[in-house]
PDB file of N, CA and C in Angstrom:
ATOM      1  N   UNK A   1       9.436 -30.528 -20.810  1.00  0.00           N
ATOM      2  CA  UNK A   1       8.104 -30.097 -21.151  1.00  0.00           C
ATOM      3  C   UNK A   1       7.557 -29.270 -19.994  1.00  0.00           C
ATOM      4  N   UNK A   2       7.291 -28.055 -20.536  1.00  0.00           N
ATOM      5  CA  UNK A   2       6.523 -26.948 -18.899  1.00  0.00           C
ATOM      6  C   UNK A   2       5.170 -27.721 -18.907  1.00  0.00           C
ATOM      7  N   UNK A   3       4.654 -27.546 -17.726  1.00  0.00           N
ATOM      8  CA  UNK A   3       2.982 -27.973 -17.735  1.00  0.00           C
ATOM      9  C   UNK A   3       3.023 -26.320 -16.729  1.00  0.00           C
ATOM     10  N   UNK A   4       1.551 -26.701 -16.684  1.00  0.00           N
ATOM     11  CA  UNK A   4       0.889 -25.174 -16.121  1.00  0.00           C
ATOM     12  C   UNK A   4       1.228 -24.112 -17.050  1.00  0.00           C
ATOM     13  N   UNK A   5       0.348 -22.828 -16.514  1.00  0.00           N
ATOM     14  CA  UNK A   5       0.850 -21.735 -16.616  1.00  0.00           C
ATOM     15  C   UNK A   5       0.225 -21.425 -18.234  1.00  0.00           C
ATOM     16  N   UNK A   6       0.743 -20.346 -18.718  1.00  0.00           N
ATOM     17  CA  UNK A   6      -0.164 -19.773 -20.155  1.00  0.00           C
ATOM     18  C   UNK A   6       0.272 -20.437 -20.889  1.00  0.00           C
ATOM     19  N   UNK A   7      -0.489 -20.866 -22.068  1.00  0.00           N
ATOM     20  CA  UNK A   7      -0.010 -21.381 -23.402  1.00  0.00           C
ATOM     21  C   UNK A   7       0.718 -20.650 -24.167  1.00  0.00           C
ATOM     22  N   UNK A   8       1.685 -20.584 -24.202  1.00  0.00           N
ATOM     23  CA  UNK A   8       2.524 -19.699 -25.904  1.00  0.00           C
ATOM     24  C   UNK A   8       1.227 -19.591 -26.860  1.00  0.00           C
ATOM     25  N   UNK A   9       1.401 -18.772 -27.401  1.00  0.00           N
ATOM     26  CA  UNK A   9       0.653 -18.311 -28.761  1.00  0.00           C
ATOM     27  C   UNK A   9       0.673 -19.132 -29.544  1.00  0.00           C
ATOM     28  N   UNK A  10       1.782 -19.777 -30.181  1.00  0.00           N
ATOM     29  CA  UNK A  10       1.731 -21.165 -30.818  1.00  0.00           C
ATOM     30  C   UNK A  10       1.075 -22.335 -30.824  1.00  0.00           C
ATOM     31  N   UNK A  11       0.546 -22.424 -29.575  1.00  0.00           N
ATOM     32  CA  UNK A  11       0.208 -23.604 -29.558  1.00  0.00           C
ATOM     33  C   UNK A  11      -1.575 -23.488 -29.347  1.00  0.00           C
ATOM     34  N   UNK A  12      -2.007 -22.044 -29.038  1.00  0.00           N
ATOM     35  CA  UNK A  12      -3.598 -21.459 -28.985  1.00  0.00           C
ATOM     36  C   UNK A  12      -3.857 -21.855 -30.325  1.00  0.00           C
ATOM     37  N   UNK A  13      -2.945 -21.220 -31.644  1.00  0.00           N
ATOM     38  CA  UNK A  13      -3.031 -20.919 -33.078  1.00  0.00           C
ATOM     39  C   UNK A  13      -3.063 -22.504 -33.414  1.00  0.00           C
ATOM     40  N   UNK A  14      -2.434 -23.124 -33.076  1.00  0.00           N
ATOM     41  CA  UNK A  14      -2.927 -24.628 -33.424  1.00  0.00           C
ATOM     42  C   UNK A  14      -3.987 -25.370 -32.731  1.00  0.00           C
ATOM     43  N   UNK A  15      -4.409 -25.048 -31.641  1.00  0.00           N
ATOM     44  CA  UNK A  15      -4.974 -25.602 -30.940  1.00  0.00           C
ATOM     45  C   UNK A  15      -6.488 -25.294 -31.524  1.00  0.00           C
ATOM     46  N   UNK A  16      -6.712 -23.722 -32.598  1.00  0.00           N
ATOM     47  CA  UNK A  16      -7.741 -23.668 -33.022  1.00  0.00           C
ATOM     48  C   UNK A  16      -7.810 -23.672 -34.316  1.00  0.00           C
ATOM     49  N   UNK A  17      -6.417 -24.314 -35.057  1.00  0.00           N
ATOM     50  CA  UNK A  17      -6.781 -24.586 -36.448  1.00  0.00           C
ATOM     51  C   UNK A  17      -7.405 -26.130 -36.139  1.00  0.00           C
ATOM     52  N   UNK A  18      -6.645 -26.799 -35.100  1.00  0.00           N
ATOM     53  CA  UNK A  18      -6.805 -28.631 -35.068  1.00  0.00           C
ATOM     54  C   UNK A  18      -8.427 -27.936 -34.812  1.00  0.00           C
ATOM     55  N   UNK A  19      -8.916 -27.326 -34.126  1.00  0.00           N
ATOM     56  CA  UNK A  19     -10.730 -27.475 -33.931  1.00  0.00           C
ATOM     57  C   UNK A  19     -11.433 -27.261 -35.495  1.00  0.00           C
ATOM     58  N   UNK A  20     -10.715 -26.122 -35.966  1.00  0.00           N
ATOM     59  CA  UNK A  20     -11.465 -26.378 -37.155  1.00  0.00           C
ATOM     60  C   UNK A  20     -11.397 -26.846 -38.107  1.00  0.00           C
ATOM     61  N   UNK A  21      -9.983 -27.774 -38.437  1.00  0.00           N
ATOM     62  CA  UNK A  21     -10.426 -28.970 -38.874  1.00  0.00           C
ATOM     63  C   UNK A  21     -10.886 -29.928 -38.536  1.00  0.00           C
ATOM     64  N   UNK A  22     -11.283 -30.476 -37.179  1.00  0.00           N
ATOM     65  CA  UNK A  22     -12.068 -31.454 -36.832  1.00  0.00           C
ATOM     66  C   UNK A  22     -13.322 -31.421 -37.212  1.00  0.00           C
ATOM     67  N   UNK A  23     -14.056 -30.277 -37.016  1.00  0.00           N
ATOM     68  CA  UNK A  23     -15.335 -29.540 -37.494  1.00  0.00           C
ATOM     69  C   UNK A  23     -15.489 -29.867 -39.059  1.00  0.00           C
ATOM     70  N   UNK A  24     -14.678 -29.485 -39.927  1.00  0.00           N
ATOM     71  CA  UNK A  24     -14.954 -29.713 -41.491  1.00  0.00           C
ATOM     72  C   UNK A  24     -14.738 -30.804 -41.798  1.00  0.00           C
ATOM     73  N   UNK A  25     -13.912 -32.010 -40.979  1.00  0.00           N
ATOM     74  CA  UNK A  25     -13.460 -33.017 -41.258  1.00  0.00           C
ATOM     75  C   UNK A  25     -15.536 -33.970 -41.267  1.00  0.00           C
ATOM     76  N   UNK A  26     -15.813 -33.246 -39.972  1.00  0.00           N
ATOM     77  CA  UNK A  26     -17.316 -34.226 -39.545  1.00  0.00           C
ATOM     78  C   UNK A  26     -18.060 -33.551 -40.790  1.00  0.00           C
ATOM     79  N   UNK A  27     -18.251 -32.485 -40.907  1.00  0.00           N
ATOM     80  CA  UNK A  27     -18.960 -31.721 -42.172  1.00  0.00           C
ATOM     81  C   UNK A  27     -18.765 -32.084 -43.654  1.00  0.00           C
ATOM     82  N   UNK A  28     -17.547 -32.792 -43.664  1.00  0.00           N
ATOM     83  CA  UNK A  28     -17.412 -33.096 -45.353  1.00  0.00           C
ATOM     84  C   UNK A  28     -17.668 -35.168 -45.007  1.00  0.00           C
ATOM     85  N   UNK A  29     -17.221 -35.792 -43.309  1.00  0.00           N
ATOM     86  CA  UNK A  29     -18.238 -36.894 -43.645  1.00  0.00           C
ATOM     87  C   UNK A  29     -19.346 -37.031 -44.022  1.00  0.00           C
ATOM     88  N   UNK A  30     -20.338 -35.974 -43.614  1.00  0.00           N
ATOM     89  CA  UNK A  30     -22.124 -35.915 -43.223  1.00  0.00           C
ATOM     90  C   UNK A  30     -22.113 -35.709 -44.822  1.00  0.00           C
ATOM     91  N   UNK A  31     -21.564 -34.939 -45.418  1.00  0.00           N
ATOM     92  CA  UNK A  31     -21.640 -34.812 -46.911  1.00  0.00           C
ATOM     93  C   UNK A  31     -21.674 -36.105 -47.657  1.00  0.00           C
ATOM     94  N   UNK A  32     -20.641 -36.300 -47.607  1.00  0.00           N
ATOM     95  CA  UNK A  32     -20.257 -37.981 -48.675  1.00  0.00           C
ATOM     96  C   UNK A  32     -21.434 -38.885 -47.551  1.00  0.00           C
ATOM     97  N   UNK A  33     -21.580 -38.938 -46.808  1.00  0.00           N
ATOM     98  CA  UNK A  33     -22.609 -40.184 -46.378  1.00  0.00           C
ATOM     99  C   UNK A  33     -23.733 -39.784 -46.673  1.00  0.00           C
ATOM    100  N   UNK A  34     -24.335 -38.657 -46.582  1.00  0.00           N
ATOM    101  CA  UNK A  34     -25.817 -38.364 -47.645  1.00  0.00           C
ATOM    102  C   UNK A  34     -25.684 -38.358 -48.826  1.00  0.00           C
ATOM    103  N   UNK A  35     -24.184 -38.157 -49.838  1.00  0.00           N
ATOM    104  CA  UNK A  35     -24.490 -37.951 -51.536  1.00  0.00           C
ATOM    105  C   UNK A  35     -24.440 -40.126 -51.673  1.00  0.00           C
ATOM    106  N   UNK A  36     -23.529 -40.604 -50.427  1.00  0.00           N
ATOM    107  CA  UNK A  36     -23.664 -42.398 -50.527  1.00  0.00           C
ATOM    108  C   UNK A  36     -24.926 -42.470 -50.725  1.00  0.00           C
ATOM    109  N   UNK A  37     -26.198 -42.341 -49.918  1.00  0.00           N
ATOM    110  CA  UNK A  37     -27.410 -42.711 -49.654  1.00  0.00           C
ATOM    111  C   UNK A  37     -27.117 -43.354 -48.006  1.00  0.00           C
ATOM    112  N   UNK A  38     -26.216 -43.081 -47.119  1.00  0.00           N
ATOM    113  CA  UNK A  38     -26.510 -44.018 -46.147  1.00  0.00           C
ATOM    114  C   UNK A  38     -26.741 -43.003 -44.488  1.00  0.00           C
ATOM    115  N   UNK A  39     -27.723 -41.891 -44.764  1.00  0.00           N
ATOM    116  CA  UNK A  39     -28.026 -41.369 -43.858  1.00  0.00           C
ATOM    117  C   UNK A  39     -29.871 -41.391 -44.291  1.00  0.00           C
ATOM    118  N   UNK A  40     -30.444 -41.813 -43.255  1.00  0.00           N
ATOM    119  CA  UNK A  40     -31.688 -41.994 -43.390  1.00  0.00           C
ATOM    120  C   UNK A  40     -32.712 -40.725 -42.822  1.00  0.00           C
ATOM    121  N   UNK A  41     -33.988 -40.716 -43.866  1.00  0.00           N
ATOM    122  CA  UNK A  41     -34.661 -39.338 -43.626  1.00  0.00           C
ATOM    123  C   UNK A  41     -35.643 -39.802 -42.675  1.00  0.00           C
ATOM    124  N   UNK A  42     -35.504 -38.869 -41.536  1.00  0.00           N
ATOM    125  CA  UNK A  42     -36.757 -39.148 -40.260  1.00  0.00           C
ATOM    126  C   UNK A  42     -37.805 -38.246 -40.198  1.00  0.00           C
ATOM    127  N   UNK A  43     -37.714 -38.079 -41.390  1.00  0.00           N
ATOM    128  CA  UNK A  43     -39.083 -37.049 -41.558  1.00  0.00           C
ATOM    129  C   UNK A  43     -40.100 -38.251 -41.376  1.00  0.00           C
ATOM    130  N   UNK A  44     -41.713 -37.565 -41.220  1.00  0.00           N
ATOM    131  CA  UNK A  44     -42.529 -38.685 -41.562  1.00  0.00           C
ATOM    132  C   UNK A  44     -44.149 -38.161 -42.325  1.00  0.00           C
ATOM    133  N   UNK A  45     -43.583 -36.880 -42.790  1.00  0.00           N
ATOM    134  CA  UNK A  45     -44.897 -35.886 -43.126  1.00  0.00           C
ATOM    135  C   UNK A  45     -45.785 -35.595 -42.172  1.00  0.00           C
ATOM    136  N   UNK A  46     -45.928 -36.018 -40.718  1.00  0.00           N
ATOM    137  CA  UNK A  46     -46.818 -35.297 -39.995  1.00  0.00           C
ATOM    138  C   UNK A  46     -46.969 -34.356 -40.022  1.00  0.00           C
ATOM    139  N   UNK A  47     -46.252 -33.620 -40.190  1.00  0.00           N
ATOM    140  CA  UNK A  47     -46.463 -31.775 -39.918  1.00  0.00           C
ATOM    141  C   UNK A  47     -46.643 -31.175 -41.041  1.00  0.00           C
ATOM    142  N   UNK A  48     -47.238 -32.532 -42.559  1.00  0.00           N
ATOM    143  CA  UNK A  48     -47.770 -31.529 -43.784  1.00  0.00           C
ATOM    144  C   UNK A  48     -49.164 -32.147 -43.662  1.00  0.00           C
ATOM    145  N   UNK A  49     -50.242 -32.472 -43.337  1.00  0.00           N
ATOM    146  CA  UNK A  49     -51.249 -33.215 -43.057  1.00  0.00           C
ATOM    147  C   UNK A  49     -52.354 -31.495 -43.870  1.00  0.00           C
ATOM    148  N   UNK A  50     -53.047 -32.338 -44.454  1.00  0.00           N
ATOM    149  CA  UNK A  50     -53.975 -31.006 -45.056  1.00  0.00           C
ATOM    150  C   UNK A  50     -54.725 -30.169 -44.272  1.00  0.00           C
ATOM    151  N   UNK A  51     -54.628 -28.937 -44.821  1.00  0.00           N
ATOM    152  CA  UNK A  51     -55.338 -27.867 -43.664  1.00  0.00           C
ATOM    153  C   UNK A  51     -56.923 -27.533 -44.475  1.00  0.00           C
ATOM    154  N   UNK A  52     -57.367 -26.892 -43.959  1.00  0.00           N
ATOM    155  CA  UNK A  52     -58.441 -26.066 -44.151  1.00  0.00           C
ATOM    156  C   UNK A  52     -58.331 -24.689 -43.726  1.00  0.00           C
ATOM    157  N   UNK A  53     -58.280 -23.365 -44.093  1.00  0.00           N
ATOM    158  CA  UNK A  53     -58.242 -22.283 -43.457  1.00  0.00           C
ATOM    159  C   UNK A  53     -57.043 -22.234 -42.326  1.00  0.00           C
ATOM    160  N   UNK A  54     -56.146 -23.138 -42.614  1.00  0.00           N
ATOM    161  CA  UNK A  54     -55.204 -23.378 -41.439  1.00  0.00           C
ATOM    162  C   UNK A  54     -55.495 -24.038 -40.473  1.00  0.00           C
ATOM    163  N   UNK A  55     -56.786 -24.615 -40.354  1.00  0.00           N
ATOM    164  CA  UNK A  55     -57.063 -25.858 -39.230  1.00  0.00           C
ATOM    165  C   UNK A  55     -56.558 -26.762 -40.082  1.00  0.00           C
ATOM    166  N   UNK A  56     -56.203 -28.190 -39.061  1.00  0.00           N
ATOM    167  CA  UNK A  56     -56.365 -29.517 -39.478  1.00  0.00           C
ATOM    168  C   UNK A  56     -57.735 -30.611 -39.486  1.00  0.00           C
ATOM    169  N   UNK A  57     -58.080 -30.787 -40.282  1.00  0.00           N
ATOM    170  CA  UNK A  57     -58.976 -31.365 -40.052  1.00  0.00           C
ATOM    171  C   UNK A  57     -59.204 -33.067 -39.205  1.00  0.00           C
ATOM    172  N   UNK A  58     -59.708 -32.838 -38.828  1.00  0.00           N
ATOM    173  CA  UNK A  58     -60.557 -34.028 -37.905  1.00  0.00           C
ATOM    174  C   UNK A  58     -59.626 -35.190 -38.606  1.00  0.00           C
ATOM    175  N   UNK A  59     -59.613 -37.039 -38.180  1.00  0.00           N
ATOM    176  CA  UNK A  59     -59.678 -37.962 -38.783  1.00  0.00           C
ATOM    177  C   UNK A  59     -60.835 -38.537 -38.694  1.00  0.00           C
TER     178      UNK A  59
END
């Protein structure tokens, strides 16, 4: 096994298919765990609070 020195071409070309399947691999989990229901929304509507003329009004 060489260590050091340039990578062969072969192994760049895999080295950036393995990245982008790691990438779609996390992208199609995040998928199936939001169509499950088990990713939770951290919204909390603060930032739709009713305006007036584009102010917020007072509480």
């Amino acid at each position: 096994m060489r260590t050091g020195g340039k990578p062969t071409g072969t192994s760049v070309e895999v080295a950036a298919a393995m990245e982008i399947l790691v990438v779609l691999v996390i992208f199609v989990l995040l998928t199936v765990a939001s169509a499950a229901g088990l990713t939770r929304d951290s919204r909390d509507s603060l930032d739709w609070q009713p305006t007036q003329d584009g102010s917020r009004q007072p509480r």
